[in-house]
N, C-alpha and C. Protein backbone atom coordinates (compact mmCIF):
# COMPACT_ATOMS: atom_id res chain seq x y z
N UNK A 1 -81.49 -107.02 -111.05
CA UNK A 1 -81.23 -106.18 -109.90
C UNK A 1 -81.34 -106.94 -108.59
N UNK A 2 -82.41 -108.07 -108.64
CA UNK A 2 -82.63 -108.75 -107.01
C UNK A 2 -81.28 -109.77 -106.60
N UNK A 3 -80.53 -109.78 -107.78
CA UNK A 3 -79.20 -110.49 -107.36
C UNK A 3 -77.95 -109.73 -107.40
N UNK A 4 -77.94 -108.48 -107.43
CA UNK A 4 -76.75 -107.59 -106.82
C UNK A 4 -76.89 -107.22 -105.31
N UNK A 5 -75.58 -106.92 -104.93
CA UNK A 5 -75.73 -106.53 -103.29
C UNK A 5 -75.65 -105.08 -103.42
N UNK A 6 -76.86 -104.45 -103.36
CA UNK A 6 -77.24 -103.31 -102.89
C UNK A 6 -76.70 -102.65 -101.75
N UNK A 7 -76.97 -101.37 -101.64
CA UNK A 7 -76.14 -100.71 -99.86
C UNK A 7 -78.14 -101.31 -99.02
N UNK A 8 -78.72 -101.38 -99.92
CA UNK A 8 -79.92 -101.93 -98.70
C UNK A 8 -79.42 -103.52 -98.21
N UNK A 9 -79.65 -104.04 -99.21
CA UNK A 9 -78.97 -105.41 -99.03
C UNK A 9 -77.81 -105.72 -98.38
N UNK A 10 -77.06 -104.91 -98.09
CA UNK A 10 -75.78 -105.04 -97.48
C UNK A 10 -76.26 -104.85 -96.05
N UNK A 11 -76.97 -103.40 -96.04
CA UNK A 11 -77.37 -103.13 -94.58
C UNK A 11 -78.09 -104.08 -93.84
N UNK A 12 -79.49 -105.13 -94.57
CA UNK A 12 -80.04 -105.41 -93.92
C UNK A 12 -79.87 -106.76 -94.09
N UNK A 13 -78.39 -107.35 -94.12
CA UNK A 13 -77.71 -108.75 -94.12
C UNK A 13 -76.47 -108.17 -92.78
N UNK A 14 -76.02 -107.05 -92.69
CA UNK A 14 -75.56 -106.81 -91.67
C UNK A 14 -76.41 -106.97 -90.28
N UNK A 15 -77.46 -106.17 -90.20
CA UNK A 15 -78.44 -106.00 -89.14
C UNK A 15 -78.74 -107.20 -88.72
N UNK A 16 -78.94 -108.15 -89.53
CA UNK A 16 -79.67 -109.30 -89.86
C UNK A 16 -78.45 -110.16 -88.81
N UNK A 17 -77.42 -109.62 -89.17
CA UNK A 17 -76.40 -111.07 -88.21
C UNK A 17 -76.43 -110.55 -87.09
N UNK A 18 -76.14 -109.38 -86.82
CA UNK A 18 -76.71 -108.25 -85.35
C UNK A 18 -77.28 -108.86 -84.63
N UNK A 19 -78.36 -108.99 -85.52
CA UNK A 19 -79.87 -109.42 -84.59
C UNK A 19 -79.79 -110.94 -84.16
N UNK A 20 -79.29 -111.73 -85.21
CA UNK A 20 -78.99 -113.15 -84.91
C UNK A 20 -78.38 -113.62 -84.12
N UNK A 21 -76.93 -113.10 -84.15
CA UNK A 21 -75.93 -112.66 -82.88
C UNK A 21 -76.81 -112.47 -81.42
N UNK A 22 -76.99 -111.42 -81.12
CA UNK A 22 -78.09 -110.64 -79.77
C UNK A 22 -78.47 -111.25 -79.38
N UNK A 23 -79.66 -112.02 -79.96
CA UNK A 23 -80.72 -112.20 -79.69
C UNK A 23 -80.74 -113.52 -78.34
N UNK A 24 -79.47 -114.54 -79.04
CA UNK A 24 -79.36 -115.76 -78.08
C UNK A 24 -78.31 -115.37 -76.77
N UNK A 25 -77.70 -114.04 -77.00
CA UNK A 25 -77.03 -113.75 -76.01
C UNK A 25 -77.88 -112.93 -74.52
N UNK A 26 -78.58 -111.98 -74.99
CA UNK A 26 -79.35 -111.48 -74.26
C UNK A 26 -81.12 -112.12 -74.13
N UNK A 27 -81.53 -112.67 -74.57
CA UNK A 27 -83.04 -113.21 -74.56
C UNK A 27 -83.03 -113.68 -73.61
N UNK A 28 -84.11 -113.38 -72.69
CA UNK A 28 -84.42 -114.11 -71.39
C UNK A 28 -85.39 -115.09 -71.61
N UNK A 29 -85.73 -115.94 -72.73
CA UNK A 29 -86.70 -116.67 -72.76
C UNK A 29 -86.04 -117.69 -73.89
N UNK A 30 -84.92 -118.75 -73.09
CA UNK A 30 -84.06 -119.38 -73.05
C UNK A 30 -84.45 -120.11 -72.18
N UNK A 31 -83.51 -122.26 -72.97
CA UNK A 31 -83.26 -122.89 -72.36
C UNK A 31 -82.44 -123.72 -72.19
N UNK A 32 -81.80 -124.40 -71.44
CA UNK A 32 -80.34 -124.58 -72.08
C UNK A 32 -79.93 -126.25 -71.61
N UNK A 33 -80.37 -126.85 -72.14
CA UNK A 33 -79.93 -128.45 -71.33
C UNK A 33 -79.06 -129.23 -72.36
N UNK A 34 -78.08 -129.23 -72.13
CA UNK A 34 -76.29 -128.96 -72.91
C UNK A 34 -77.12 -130.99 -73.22
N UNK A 35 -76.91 -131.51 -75.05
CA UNK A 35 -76.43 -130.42 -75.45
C UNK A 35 -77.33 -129.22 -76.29
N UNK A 36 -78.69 -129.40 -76.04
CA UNK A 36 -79.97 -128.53 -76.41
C UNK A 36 -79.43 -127.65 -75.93
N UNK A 37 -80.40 -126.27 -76.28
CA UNK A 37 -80.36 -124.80 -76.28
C UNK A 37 -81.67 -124.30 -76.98
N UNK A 38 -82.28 -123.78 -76.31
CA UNK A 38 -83.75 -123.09 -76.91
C UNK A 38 -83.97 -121.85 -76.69
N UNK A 39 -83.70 -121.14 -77.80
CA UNK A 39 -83.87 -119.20 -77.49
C UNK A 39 -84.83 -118.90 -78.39
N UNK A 40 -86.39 -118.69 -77.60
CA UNK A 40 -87.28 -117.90 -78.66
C UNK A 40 -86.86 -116.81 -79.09
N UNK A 41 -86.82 -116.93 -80.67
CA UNK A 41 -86.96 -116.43 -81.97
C UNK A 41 -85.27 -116.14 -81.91
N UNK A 42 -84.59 -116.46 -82.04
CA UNK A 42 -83.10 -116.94 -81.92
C UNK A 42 -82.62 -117.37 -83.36
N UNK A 43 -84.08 -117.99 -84.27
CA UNK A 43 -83.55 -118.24 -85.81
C UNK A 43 -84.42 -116.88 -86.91
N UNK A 44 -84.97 -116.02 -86.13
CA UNK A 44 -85.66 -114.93 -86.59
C UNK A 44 -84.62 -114.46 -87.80
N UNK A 45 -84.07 -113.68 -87.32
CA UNK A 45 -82.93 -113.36 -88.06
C UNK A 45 -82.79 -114.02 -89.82
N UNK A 46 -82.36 -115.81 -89.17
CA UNK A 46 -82.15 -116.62 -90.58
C UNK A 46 -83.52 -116.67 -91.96
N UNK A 47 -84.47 -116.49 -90.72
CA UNK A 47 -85.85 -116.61 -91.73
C UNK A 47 -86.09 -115.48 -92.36
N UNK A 48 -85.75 -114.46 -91.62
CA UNK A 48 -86.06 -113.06 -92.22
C UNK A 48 -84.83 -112.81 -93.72
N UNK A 49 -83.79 -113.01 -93.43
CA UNK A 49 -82.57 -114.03 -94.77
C UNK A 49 -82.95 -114.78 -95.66
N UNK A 50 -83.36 -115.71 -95.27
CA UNK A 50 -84.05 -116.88 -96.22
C UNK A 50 -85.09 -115.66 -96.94
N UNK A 51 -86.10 -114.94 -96.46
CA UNK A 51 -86.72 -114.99 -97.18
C UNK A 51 -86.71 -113.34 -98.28
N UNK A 52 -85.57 -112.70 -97.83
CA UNK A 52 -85.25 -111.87 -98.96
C UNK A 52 -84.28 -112.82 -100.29
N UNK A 53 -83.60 -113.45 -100.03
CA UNK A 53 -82.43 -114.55 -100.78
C UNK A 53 -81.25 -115.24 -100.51
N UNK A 54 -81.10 -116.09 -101.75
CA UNK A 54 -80.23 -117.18 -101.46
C UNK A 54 -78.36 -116.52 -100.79
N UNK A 55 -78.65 -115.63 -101.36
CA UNK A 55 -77.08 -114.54 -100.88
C UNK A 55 -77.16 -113.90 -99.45
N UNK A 56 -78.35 -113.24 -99.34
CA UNK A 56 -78.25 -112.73 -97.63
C UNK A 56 -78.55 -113.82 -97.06
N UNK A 57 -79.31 -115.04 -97.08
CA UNK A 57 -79.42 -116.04 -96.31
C UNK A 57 -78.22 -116.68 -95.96
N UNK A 58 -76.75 -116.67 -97.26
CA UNK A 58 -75.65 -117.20 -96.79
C UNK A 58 -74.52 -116.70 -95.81
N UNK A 59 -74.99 -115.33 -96.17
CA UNK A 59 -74.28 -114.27 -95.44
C UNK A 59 -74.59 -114.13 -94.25
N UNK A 60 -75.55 -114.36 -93.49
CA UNK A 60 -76.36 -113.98 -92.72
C UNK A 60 -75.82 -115.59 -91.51
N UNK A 61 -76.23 -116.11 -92.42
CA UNK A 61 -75.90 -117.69 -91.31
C UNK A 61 -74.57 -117.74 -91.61
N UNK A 62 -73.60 -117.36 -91.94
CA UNK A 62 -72.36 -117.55 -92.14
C UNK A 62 -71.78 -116.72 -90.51
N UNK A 63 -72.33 -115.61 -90.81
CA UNK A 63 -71.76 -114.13 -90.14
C UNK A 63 -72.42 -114.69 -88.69
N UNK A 64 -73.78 -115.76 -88.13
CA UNK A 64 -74.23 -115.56 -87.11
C UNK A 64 -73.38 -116.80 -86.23
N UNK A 65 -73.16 -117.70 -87.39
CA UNK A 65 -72.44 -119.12 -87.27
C UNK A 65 -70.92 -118.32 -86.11
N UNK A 66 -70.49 -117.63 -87.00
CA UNK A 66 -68.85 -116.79 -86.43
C UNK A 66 -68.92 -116.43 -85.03
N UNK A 67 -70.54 -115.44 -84.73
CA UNK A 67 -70.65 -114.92 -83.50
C UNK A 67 -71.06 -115.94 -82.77
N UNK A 68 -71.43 -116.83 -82.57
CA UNK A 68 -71.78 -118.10 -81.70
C UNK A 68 -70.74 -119.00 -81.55
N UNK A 69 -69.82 -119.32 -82.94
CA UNK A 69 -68.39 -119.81 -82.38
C UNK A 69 -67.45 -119.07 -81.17
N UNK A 70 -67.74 -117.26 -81.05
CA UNK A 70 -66.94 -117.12 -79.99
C UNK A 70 -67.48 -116.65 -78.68
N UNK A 71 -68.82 -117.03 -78.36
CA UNK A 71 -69.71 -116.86 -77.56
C UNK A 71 -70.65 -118.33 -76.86
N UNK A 72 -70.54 -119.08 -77.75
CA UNK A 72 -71.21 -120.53 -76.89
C UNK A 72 -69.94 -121.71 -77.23
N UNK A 73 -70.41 -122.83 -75.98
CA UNK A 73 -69.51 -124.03 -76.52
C UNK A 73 -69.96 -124.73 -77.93
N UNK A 74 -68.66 -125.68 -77.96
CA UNK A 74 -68.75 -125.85 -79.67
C UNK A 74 -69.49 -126.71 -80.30
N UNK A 75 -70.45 -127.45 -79.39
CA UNK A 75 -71.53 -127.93 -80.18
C UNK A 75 -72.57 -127.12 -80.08
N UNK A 76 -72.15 -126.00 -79.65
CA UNK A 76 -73.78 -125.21 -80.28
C UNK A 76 -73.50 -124.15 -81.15
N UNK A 77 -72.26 -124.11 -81.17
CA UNK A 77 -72.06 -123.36 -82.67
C UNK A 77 -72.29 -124.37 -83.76
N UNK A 78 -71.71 -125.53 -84.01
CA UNK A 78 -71.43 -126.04 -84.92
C UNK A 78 -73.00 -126.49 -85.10
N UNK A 79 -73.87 -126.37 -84.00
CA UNK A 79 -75.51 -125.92 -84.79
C UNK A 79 -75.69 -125.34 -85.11
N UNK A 80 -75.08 -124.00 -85.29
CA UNK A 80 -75.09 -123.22 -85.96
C UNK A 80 -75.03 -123.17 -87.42
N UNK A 81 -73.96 -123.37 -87.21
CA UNK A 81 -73.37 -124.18 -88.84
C UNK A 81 -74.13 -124.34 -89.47
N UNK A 82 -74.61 -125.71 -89.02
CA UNK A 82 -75.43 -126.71 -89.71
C UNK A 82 -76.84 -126.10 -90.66
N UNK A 83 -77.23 -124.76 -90.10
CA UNK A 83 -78.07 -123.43 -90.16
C UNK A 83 -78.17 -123.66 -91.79
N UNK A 84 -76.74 -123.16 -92.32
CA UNK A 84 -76.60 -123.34 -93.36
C UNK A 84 -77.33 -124.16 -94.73
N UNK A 85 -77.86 -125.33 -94.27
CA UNK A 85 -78.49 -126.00 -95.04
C UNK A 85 -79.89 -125.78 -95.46
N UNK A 86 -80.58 -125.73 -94.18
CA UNK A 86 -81.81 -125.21 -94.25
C UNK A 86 -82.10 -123.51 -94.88
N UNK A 87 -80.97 -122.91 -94.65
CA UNK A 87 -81.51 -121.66 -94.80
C UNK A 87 -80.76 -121.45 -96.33
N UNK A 88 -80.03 -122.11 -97.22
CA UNK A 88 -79.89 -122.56 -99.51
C UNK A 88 -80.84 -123.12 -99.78
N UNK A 89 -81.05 -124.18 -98.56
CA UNK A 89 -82.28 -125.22 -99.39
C UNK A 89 -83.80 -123.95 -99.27
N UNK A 90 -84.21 -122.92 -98.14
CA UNK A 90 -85.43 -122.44 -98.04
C UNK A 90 -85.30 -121.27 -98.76
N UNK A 91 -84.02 -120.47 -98.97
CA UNK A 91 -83.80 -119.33 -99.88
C UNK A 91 -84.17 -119.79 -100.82
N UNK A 92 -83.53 -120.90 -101.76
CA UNK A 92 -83.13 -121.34 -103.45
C UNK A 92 -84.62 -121.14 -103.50
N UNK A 93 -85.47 -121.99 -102.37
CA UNK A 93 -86.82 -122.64 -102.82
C UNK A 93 -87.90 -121.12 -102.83
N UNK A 94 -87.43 -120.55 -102.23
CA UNK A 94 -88.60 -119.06 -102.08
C UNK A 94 -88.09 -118.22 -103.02
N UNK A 95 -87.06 -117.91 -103.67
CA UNK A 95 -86.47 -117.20 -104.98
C UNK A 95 -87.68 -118.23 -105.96
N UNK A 96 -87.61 -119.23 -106.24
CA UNK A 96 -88.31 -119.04 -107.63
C UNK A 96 -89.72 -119.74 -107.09
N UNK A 97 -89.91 -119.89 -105.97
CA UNK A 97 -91.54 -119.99 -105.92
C UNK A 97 -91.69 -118.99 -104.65
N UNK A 98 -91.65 -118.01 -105.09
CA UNK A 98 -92.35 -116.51 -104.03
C UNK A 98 -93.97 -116.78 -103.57
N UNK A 99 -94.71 -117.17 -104.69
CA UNK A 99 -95.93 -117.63 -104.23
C UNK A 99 -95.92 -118.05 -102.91
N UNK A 100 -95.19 -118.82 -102.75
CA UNK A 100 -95.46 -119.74 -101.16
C UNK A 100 -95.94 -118.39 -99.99
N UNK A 101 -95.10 -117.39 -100.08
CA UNK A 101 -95.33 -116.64 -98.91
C UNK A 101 -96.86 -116.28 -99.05
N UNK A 102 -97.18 -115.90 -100.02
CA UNK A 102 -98.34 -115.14 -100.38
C UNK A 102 -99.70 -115.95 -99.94
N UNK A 103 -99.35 -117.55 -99.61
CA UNK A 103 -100.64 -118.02 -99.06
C UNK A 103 -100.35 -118.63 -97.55
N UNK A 104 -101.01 -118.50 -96.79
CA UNK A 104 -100.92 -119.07 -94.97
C UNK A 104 -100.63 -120.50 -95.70
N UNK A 105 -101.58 -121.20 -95.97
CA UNK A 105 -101.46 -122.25 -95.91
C UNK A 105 -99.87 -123.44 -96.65
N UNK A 106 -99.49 -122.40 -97.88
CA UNK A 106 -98.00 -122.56 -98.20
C UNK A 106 -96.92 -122.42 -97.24
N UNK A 107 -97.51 -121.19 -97.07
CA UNK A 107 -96.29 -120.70 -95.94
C UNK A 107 -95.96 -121.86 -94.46
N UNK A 108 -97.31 -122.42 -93.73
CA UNK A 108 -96.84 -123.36 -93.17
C UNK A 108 -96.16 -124.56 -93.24
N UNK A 109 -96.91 -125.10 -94.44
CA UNK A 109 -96.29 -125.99 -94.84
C UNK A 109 -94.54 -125.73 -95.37
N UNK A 110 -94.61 -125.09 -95.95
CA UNK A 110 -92.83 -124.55 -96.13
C UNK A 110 -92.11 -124.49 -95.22
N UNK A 111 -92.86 -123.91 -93.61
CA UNK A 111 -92.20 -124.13 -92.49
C UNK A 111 -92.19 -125.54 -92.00
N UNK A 112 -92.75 -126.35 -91.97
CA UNK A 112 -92.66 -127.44 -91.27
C UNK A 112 -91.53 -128.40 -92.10
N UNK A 113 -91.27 -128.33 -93.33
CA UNK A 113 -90.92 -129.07 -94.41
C UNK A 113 -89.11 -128.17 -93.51
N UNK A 114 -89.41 -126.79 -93.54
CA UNK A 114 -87.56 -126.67 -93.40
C UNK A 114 -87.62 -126.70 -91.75
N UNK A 115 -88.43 -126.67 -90.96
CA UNK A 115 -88.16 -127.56 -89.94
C UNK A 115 -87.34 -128.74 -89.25
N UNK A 116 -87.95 -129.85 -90.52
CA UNK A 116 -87.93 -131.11 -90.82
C UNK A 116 -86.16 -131.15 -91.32
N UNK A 117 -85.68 -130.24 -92.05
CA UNK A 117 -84.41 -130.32 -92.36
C UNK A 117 -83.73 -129.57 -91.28
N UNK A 118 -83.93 -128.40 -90.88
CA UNK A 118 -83.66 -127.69 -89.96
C UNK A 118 -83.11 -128.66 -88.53
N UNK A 119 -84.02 -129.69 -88.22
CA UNK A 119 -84.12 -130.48 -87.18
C UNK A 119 -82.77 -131.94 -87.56
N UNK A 120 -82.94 -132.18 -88.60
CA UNK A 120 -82.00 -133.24 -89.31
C UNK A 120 -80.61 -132.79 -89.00
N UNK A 121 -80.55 -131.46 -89.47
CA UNK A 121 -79.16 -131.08 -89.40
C UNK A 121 -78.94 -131.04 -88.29
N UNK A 122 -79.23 -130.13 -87.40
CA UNK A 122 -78.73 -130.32 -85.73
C UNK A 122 -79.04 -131.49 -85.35
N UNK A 123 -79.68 -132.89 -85.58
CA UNK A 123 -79.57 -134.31 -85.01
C UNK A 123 -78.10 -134.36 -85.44
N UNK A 124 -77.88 -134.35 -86.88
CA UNK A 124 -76.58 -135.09 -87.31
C UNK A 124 -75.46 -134.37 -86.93
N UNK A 125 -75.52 -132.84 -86.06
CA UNK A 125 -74.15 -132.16 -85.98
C UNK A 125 -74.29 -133.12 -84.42
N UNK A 126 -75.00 -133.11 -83.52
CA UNK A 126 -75.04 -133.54 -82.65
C UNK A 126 -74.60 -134.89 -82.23
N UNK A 127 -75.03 -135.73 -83.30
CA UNK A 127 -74.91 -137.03 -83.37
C UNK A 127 -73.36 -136.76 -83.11
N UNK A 128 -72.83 -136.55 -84.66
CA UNK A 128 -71.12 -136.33 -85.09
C UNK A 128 -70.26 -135.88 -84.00
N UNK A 129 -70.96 -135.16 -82.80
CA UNK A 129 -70.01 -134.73 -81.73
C UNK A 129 -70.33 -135.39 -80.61
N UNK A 130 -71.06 -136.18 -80.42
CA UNK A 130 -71.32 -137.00 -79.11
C UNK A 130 -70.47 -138.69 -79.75
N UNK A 131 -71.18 -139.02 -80.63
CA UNK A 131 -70.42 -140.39 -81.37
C UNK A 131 -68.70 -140.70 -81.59
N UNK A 132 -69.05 -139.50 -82.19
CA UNK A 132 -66.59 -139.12 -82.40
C UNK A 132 -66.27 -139.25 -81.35
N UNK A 133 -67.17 -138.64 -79.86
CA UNK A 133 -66.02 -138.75 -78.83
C UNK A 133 -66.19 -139.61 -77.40
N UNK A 134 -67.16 -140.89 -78.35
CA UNK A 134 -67.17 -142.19 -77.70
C UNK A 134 -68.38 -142.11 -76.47
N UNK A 135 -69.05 -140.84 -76.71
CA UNK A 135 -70.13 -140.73 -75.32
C UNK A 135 -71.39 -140.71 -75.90
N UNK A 136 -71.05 -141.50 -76.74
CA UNK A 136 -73.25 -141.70 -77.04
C UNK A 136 -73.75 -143.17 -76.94
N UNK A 137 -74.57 -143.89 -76.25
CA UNK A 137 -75.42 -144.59 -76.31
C UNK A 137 -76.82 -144.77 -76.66
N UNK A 138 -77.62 -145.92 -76.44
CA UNK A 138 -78.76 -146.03 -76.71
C UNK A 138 -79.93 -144.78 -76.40
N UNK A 139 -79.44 -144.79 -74.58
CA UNK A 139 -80.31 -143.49 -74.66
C UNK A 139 -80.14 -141.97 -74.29
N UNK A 140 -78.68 -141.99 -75.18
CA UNK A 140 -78.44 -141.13 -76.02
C UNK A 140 -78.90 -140.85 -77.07
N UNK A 141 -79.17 -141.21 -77.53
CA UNK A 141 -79.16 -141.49 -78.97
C UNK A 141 -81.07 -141.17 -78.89
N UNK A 142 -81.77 -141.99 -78.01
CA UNK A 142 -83.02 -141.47 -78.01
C UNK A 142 -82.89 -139.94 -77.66
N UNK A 143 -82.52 -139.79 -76.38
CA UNK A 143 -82.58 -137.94 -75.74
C UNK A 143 -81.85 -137.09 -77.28
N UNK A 144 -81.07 -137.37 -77.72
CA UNK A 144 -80.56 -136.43 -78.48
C UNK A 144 -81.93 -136.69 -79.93
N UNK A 145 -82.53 -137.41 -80.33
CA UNK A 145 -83.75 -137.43 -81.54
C UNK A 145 -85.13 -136.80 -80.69
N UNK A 146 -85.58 -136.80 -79.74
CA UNK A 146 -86.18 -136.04 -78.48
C UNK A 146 -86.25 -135.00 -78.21
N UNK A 147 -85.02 -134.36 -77.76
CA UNK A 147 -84.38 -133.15 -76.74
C UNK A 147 -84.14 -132.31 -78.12
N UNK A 148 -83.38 -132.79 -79.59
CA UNK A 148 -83.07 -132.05 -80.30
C UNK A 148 -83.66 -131.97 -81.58
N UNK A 149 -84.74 -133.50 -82.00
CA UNK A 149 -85.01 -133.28 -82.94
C UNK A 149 -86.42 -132.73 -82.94
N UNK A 150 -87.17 -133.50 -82.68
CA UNK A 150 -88.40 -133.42 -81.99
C UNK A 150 -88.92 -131.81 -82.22
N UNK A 151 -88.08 -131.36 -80.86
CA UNK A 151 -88.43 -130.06 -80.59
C UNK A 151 -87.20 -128.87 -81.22
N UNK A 152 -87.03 -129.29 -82.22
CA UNK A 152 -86.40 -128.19 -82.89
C UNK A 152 -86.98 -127.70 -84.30
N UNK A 153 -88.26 -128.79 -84.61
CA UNK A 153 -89.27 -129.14 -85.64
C UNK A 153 -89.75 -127.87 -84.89
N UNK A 154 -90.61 -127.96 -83.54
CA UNK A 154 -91.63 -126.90 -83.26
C UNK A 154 -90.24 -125.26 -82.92
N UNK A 155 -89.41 -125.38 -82.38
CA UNK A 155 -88.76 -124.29 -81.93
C UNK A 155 -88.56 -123.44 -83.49
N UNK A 156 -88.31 -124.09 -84.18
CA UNK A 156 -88.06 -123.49 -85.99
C UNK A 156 -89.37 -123.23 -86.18
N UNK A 157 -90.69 -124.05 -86.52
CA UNK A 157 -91.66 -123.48 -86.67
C UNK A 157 -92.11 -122.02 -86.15
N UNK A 158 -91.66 -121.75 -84.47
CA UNK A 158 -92.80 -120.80 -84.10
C UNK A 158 -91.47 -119.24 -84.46
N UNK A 159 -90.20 -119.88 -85.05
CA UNK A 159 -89.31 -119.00 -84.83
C UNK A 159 -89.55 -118.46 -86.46
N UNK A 160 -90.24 -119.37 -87.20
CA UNK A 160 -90.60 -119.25 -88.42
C UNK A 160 -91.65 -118.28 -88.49
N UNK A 161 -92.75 -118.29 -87.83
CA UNK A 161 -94.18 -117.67 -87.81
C UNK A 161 -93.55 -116.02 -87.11
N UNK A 162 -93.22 -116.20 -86.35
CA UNK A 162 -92.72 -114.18 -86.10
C UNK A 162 -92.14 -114.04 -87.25
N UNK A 163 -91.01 -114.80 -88.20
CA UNK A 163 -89.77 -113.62 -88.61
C UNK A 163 -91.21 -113.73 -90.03
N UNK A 164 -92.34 -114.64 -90.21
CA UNK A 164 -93.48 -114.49 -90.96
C UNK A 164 -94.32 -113.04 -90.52
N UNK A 165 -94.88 -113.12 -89.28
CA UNK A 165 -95.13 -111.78 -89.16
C UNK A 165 -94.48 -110.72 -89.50
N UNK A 166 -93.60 -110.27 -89.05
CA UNK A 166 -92.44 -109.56 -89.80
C UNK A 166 -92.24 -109.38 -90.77
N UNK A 167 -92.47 -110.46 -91.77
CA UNK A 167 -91.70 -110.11 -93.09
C UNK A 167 -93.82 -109.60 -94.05
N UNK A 168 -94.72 -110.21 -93.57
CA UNK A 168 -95.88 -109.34 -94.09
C UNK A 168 -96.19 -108.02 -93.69
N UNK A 169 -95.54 -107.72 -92.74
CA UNK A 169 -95.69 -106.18 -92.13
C UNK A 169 -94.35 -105.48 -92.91
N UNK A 170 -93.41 -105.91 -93.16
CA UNK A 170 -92.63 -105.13 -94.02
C UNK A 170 -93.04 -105.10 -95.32
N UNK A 171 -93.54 -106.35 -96.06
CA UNK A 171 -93.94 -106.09 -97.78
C UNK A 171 -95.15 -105.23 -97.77
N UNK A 172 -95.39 -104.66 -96.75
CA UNK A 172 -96.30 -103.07 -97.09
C UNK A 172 -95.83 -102.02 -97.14
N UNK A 173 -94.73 -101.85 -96.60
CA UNK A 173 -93.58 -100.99 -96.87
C UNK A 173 -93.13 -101.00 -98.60
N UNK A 174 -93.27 -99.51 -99.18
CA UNK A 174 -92.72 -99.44 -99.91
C UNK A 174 -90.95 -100.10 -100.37
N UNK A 175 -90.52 -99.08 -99.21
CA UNK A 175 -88.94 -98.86 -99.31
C UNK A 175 -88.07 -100.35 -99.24
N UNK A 176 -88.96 -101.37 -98.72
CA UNK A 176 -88.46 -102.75 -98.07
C UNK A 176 -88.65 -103.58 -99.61
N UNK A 177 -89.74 -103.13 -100.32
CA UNK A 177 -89.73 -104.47 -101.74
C UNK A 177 -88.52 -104.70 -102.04
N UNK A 178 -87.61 -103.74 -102.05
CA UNK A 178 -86.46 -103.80 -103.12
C UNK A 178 -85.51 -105.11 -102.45
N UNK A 179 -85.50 -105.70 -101.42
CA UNK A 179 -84.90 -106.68 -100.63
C UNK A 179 -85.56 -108.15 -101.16
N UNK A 180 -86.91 -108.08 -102.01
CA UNK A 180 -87.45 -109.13 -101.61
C UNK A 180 -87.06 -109.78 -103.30
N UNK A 181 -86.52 -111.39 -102.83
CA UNK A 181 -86.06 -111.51 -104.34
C UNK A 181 -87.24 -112.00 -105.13
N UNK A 182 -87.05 -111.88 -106.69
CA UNK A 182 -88.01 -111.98 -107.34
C UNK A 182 -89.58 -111.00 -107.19
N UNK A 183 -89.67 -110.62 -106.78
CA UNK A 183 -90.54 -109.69 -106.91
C UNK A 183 -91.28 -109.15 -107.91
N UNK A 184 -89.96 -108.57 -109.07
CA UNK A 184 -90.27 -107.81 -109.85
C UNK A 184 -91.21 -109.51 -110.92
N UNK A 185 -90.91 -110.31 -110.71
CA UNK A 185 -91.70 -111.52 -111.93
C UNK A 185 -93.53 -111.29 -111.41
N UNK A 186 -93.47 -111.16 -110.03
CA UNK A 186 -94.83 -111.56 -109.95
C UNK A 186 -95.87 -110.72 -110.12
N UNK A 187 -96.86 -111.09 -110.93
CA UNK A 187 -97.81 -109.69 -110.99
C UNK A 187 -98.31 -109.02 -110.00
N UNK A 188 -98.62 -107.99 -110.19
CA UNK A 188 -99.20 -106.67 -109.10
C UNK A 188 -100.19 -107.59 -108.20
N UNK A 189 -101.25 -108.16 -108.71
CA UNK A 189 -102.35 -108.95 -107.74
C UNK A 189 -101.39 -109.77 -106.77
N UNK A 190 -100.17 -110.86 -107.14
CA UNK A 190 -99.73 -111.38 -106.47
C UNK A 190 -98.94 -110.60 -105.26
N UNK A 191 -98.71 -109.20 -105.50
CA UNK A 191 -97.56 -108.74 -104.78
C UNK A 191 -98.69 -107.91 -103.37
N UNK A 192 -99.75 -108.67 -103.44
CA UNK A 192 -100.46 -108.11 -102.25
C UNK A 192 -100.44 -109.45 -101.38
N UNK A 193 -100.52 -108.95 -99.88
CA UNK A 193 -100.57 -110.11 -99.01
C UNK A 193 -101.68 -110.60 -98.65
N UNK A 194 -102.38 -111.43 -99.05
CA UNK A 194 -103.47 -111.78 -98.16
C UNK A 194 -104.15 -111.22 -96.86
């Protein structure tokens, strides 16, 4: 059942790009030094995806990728994009080890680890569009591992820890388990949150 698309699952992979969409358009707690862009909790959305499954996570960064192609310039969609990786590689990995959420200390570490990829990918979309079009140098090349990698490690982390709050305040919700994949494997003791 946790790998069919449900009308919940549908709804809350719709909402989910909504919110992803919105959030960088209207948030006043934005920053924007082209070709960076920093919108707290702006990847909320993807984490809250990632961590029901590998299908709304694709759907979700697919659908938010679209609304940022026709709303920002095109290297910050095509960070968008790049979304994509981090959020198969952190779905695949939380479908069959659910445990992780269930302890703080997993759970950070899981964040920093898709951080770490999170941050890779937007270096290398960045790289690929400053390099192709003959305008990157040395310290380029530093500002963009700096400006984008650096701090896209912590901007994913803290964007990680809300859509974390969030997602332990919903698994007390009855009506919300049915979203969360794998579930039904883990025993009753495990399916409490710390």
């Amino acid at each position: 059942m946790t790998n069919r698309w449900t009308p919940q699952r549908m709804t809350a992979a719709a909402l989910l790009i909504a919110i992803g969409i919105l959030i960088p358009l209207i948030s006043p707690f934005k920053i924007s030094l082209e070709p960076a862009s920093f919108t707290l909790a702006s990847h909320v959305a993807i984490f809250l995806a990632i961590m029901i499954g590998p299908a709304v996570a694709c759907v979700v960064t697919i659908g938010v990728f679209f609304g940022f192609f026709l709303s920002f310039p095109l290297v910050i969609a095509l960070r968008a994009a790049s979304h994509i990786v981090f959020a198969l590689v952190g779905s695949f990995y939380l479908k069959y080890r659910r445990d992780t959420l269930l302890s703080l200390k997993k759970a950070h570490v899981f964040s920093f680890l898709i951080g770490v990829i999170h941050a890779i990918c937007e270096v290398a979309v960045v790289f690929g569009f400053y390099f192709g079009s003959g305008m990157a140098g040395y310290t380029s090349v530093l500002m963009v591992v700096q400006l984008i990698g650096a701090r896209s490690v912590v901007h994913s982390m803290v964007d990680f820890e809300i859509a974390y709050i969030i997602y332990r305040a919903l698994r007390k919700q009855k009506g919300f388990s049915n979203l969360l994949s794998s579930d039904e494997q883990l025993p009753d003791r495990a399916k409490r949150i710390p």
